[in-house]
Every structure is written in structure tokens, then in C-alpha cells.
PDB file of N, CA and C in Angstrom:
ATOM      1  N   UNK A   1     -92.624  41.781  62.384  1.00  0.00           N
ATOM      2  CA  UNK A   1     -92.379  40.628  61.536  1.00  0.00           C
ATOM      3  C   UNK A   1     -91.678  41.101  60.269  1.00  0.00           C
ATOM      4  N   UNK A   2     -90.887  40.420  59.828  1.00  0.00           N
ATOM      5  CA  UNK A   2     -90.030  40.767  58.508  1.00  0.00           C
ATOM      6  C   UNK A   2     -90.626  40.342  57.501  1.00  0.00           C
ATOM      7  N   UNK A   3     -90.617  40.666  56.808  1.00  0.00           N
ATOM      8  CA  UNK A   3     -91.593  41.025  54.944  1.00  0.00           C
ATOM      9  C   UNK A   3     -90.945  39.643  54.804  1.00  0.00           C
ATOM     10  N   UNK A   4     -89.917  39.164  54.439  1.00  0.00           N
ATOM     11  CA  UNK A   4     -89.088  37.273  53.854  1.00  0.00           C
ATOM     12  C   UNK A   4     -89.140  37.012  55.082  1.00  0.00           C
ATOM     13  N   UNK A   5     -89.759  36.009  55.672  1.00  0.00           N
ATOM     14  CA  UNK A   5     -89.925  34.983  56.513  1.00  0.00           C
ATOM     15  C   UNK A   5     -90.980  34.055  56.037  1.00  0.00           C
ATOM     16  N   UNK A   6     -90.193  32.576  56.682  1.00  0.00           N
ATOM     17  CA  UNK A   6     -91.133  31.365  56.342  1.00  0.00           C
ATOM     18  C   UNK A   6     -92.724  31.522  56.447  1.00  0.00           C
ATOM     19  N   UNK A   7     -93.830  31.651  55.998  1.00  0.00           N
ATOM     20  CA  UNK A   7     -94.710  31.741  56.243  1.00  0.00           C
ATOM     21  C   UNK A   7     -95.820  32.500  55.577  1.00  0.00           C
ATOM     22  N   UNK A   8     -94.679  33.855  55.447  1.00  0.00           N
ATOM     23  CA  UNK A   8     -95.130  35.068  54.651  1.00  0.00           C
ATOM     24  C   UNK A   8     -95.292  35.131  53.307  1.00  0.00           C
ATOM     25  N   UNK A   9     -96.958  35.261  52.358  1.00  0.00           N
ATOM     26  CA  UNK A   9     -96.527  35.417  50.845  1.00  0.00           C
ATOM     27  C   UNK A   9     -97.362  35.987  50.246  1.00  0.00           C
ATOM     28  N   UNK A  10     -97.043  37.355  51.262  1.00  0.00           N
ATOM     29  CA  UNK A  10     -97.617  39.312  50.341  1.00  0.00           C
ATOM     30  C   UNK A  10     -96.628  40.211  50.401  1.00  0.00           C
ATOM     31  N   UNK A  11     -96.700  41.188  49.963  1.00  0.00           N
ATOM     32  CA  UNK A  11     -95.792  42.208  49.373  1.00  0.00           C
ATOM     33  C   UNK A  11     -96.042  42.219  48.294  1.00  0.00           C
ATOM     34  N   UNK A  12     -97.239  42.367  47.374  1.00  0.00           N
ATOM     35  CA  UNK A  12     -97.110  42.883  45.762  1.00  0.00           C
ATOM     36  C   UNK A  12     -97.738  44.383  46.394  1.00  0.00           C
ATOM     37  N   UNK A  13     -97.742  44.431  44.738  1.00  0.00           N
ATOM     38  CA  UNK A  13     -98.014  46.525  44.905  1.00  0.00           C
ATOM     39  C   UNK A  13     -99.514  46.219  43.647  1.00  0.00           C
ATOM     40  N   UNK A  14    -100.267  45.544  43.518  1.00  0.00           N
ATOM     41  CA  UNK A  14    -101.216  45.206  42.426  1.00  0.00           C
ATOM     42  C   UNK A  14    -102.685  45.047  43.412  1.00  0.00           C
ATOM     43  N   UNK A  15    -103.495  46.059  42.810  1.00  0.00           N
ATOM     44  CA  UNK A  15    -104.544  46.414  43.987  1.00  0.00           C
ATOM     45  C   UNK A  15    -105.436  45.077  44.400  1.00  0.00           C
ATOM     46  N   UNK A  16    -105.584  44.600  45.429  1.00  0.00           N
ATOM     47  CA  UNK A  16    -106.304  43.497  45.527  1.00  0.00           C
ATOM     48  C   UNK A  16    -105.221  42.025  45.539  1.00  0.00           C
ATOM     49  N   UNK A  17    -104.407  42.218  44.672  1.00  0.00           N
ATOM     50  CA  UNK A  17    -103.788  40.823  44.585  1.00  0.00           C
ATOM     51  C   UNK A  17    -103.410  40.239  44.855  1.00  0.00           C
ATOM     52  N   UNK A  18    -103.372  40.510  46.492  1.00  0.00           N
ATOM     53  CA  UNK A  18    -102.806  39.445  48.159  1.00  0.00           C
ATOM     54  C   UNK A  18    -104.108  38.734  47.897  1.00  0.00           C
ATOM     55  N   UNK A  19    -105.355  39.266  47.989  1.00  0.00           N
ATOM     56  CA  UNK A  19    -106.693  38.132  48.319  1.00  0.00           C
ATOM     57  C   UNK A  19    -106.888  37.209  47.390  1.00  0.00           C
ATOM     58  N   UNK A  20    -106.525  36.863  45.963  1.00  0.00           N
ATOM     59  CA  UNK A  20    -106.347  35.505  45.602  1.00  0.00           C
ATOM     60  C   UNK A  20    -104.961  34.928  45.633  1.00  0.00           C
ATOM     61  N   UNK A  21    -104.573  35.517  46.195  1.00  0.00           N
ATOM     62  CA  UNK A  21    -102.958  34.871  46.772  1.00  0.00           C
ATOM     63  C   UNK A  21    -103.256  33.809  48.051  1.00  0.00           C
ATOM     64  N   UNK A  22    -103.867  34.551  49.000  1.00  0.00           N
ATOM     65  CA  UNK A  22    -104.380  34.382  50.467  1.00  0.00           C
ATOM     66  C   UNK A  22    -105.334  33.015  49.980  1.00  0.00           C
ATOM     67  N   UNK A  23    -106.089  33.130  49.566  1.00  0.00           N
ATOM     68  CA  UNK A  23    -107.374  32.081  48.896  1.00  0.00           C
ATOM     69  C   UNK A  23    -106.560  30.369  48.556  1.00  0.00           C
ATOM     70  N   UNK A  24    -105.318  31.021  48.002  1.00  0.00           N
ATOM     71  CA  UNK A  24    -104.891  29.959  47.223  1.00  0.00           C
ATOM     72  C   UNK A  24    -103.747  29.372  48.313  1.00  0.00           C
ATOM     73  N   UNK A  25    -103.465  30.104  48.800  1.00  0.00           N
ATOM     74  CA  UNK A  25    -102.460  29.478  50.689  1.00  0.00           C
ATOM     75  C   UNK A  25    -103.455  28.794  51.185  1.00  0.00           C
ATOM     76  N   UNK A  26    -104.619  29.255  50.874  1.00  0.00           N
ATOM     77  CA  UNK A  26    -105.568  28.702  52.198  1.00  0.00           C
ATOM     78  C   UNK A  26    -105.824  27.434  51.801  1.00  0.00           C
ATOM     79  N   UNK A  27    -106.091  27.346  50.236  1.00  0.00           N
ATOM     80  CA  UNK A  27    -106.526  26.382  49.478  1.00  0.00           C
ATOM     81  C   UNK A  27    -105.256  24.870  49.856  1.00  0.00           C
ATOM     82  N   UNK A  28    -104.061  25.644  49.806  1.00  0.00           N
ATOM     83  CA  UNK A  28    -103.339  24.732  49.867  1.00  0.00           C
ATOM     84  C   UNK A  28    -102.728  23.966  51.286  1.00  0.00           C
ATOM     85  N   UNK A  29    -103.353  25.156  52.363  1.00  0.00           N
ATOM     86  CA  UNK A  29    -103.170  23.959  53.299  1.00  0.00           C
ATOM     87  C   UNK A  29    -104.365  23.290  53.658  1.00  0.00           C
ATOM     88  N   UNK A  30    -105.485  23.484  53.012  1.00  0.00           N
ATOM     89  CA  UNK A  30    -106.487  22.567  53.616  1.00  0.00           C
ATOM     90  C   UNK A  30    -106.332  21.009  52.721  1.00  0.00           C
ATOM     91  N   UNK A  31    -105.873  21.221  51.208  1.00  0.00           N
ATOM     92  CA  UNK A  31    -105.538  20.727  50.620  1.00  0.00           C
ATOM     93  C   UNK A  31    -104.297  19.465  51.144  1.00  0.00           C
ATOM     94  N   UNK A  32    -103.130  19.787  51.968  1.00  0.00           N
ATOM     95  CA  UNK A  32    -102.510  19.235  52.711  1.00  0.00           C
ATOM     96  C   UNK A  32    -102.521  18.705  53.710  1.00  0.00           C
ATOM     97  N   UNK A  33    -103.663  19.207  54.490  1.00  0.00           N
ATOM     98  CA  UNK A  33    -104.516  18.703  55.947  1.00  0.00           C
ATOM     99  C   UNK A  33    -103.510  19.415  57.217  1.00  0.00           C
ATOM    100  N   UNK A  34    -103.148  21.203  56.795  1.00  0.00           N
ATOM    101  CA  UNK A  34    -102.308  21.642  57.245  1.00  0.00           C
ATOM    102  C   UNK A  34    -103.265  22.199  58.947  1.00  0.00           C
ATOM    103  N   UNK A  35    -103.392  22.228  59.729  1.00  0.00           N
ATOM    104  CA  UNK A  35    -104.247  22.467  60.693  1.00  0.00           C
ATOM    105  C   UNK A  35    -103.753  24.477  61.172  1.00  0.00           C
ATOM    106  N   UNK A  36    -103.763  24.679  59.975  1.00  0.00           N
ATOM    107  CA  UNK A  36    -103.742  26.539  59.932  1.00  0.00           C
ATOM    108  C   UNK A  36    -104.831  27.205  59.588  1.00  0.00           C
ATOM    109  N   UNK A  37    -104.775  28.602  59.403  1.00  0.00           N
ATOM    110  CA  UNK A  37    -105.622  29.494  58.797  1.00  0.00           C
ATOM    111  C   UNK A  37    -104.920  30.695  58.343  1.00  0.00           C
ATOM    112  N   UNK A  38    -105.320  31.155  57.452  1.00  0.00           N
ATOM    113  CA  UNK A  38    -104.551  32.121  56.454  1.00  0.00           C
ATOM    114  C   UNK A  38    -105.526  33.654  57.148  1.00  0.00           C
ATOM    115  N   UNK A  39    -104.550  34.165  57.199  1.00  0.00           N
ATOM    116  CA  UNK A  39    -104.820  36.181  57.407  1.00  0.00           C
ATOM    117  C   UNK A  39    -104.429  36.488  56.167  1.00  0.00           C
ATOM    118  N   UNK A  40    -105.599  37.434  55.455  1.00  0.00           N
ATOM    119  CA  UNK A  40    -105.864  37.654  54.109  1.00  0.00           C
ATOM    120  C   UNK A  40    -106.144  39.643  54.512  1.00  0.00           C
ATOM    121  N   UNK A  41    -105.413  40.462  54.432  1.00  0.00           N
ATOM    122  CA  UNK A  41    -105.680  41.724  54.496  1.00  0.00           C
ATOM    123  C   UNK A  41    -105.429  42.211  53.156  1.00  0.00           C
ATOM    124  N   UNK A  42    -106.150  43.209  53.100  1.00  0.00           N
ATOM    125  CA  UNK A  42    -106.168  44.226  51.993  1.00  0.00           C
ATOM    126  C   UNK A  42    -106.618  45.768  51.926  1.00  0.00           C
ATOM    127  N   UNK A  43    -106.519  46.522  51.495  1.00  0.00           N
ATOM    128  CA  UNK A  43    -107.001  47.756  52.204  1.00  0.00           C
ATOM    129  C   UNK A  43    -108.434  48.495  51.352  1.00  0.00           C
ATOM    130  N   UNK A  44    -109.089  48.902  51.484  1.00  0.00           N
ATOM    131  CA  UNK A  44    -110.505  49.914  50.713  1.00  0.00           C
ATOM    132  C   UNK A  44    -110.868  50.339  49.836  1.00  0.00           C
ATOM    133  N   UNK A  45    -109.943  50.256  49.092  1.00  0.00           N
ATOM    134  CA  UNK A  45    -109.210  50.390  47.249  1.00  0.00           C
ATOM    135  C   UNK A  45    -109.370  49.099  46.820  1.00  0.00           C
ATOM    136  N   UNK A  46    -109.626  48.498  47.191  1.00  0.00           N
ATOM    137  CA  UNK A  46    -109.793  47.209  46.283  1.00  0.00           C
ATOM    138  C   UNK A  46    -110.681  46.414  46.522  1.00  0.00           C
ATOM    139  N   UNK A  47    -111.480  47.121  47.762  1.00  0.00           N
ATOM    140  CA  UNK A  47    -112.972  46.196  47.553  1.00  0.00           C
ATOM    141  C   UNK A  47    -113.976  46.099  46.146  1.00  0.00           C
ATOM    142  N   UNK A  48    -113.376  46.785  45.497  1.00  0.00           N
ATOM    143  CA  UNK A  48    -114.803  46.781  44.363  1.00  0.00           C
ATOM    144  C   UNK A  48    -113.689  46.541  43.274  1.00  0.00           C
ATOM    145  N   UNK A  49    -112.974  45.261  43.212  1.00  0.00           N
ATOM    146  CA  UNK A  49    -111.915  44.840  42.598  1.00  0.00           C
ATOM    147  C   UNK A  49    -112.687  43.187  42.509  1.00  0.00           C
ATOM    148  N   UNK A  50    -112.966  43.057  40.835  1.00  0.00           N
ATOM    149  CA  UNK A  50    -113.360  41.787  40.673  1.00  0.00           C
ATOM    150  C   UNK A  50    -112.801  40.002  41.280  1.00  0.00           C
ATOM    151  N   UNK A  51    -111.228  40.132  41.176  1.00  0.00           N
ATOM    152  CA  UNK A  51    -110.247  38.922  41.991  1.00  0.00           C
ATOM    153  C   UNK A  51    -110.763  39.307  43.054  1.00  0.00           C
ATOM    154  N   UNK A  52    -111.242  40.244  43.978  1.00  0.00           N
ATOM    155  CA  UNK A  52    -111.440  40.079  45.235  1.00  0.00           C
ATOM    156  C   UNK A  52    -112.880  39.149  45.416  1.00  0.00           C
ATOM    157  N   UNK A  53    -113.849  39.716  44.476  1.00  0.00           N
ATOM    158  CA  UNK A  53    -115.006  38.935  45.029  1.00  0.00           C
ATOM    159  C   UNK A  53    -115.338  37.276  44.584  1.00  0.00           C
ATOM    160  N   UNK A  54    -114.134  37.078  43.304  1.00  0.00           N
ATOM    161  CA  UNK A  54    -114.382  35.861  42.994  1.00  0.00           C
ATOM    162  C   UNK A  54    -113.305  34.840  44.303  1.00  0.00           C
ATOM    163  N   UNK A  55    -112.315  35.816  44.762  1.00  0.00           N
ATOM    164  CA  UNK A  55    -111.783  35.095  45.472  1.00  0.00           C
ATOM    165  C   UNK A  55    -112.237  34.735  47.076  1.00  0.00           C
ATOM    166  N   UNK A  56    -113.302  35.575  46.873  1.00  0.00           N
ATOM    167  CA  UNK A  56    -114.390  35.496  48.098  1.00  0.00           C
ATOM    168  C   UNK A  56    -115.260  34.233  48.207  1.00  0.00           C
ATOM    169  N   UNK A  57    -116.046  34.056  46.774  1.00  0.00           N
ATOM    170  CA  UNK A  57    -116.937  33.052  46.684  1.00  0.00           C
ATOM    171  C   UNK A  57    -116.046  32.009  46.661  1.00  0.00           C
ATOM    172  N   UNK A  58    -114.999  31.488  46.148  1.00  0.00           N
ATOM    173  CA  UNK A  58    -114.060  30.255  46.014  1.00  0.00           C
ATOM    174  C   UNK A  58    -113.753  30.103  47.464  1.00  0.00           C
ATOM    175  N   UNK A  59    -113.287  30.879  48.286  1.00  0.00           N
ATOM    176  CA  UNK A  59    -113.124  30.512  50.023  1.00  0.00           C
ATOM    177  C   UNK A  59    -114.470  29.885  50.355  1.00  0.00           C
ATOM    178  N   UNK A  60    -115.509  30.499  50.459  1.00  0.00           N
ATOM    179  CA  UNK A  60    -117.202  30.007  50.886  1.00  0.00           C
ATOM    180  C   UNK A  60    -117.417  28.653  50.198  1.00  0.00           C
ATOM    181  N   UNK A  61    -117.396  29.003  49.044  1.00  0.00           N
ATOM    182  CA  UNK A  61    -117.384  27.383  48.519  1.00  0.00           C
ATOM    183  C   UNK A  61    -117.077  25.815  48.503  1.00  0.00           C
ATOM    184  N   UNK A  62    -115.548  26.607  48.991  1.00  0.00           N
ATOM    185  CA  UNK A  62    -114.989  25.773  48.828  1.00  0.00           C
ATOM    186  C   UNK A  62    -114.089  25.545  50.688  1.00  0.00           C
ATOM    187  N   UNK A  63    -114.842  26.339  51.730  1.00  0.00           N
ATOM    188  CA  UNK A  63    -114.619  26.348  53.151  1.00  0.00           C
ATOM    189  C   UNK A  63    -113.768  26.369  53.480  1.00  0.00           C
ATOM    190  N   UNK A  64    -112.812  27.237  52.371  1.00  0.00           N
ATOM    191  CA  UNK A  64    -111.321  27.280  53.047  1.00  0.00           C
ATOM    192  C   UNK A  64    -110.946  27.897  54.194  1.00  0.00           C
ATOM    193  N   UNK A  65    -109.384  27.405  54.869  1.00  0.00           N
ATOM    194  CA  UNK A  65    -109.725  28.416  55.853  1.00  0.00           C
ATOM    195  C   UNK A  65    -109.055  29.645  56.233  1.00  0.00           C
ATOM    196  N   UNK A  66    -109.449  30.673  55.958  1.00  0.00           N
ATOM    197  CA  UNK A  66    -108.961  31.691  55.607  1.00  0.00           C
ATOM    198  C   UNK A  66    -109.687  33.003  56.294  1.00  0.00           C
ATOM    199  N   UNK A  67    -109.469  33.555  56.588  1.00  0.00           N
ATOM    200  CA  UNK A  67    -109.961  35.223  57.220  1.00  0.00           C
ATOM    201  C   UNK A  67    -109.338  35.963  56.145  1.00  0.00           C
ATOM    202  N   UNK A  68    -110.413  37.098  55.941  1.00  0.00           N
ATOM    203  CA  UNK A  68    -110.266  37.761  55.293  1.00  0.00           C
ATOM    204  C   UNK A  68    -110.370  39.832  56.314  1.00  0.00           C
ATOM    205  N   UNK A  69    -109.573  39.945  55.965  1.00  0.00           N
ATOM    206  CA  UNK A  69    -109.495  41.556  56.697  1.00  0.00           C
ATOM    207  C   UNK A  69    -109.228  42.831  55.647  1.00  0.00           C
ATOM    208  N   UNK A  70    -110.304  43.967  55.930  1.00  0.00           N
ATOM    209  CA  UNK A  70    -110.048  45.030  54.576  1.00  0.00           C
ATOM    210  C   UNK A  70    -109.941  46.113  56.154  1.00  0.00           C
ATOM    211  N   UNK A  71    -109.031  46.890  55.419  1.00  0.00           N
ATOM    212  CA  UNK A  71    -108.126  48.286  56.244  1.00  0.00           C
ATOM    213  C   UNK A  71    -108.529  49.363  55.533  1.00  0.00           C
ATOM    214  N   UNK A  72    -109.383  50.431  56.293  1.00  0.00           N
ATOM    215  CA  UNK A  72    -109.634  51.837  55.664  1.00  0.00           C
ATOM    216  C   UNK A  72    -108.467  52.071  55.510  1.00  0.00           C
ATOM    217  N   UNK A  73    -107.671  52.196  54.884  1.00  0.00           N
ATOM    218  CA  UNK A  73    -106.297  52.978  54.958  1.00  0.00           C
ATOM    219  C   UNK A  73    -106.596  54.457  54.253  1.00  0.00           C
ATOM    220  N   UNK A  74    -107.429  54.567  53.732  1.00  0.00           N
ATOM    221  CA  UNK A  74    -107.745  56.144  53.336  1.00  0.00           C
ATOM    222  C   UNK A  74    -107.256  56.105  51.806  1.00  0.00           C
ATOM    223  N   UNK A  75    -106.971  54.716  51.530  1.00  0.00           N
ATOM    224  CA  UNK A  75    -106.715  55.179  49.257  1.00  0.00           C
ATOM    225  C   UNK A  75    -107.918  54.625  48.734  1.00  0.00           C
ATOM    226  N   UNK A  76    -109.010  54.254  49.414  1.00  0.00           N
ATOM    227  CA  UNK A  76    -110.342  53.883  48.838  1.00  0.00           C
ATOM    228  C   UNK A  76    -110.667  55.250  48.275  1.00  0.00           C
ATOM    229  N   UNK A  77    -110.965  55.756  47.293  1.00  0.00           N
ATOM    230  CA  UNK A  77    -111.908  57.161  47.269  1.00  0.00           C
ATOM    231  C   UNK A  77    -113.543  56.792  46.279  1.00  0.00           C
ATOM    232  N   UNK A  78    -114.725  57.540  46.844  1.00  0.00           N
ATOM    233  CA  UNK A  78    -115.448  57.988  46.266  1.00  0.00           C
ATOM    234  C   UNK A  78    -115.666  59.393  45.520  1.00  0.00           C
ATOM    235  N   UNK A  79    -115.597  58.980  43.940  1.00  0.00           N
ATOM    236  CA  UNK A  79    -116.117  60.446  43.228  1.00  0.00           C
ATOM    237  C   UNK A  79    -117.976  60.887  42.953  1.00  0.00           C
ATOM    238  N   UNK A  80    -118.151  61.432  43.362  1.00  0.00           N
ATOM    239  CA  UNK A  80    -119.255  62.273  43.432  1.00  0.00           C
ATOM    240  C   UNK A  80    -119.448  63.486  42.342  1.00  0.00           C
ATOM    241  N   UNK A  81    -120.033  63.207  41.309  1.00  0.00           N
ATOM    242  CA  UNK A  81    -120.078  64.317  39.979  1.00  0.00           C
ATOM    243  C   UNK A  81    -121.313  65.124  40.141  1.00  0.00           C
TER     244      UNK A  81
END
């Protein structure tokens, strides 16, 4: 699939900041009575990224419809002192 196509609207480089992107697609086709669902990926580095979890509870809340998917991609790290 090509990065500009109708449909598509990720490609930032800002950790986390597809999943209130994703939230707010989702928002807007339920909002429209669009009969879709939004694929929301992000990768392991940004689970413990605040927009991610508020944009978590606003989907639940608010039953959007949306999937959400996180990818070990290996830039999550734990430091251990």
C-alpha cells in the first residue's frame, strides 16, 4: 500500500501520535454513520506515552470503532540502574 492514498492518515515521526490520530478517524466515521473501522498501530516506545492512554479511554468511552495494534519493533527499551 502507498503511504498517500485515499484512506491513509499516518506517517508522522512523533512517538505515539498515529493513536490520537486513529481515535479521531474513528471518531469521525462513527460520527458520519460511516460503516468502517480504523487500524490504529503503533510500536513499544510509546506505550507508556500519555496521548496513548487518554486516547485509549476516549475510544472505550466513547465505542468508537477502532482497533488498536502495538508492534515490538525493538525501540521500546527498559533501563535497569
Amino acid at each position: 500500500m502507498h503511504m498517500f492514498v485515499k484512506g491513509f492518515f499516518g506517517g508522522n515521526g512523533i512517538v505515539g501520535a498515529q493513536v490520537p490520530v486513529g481515535t479521531g478517524v474513528a471518531f469521525a466515521m462513527k460520527y458520519l454513520k460511516r460503516p468502517a473501522c480504523c487500524f490504529t498501530l503503533y510500536g513499544d516506545g510509546a506505550a507508556n506515552q500519555g496521548q496513548v492512554f487518554e486516547a485509549f479511554n476516549m475510544a472505550a468511552l466513547w465505542k468508537l470503532p477502532v482497533v488498536f495494534g502495538c508492534e515490538n519493533n525493538k525501540y521500546g527499551m527498559v533501563r535497569i540502574f
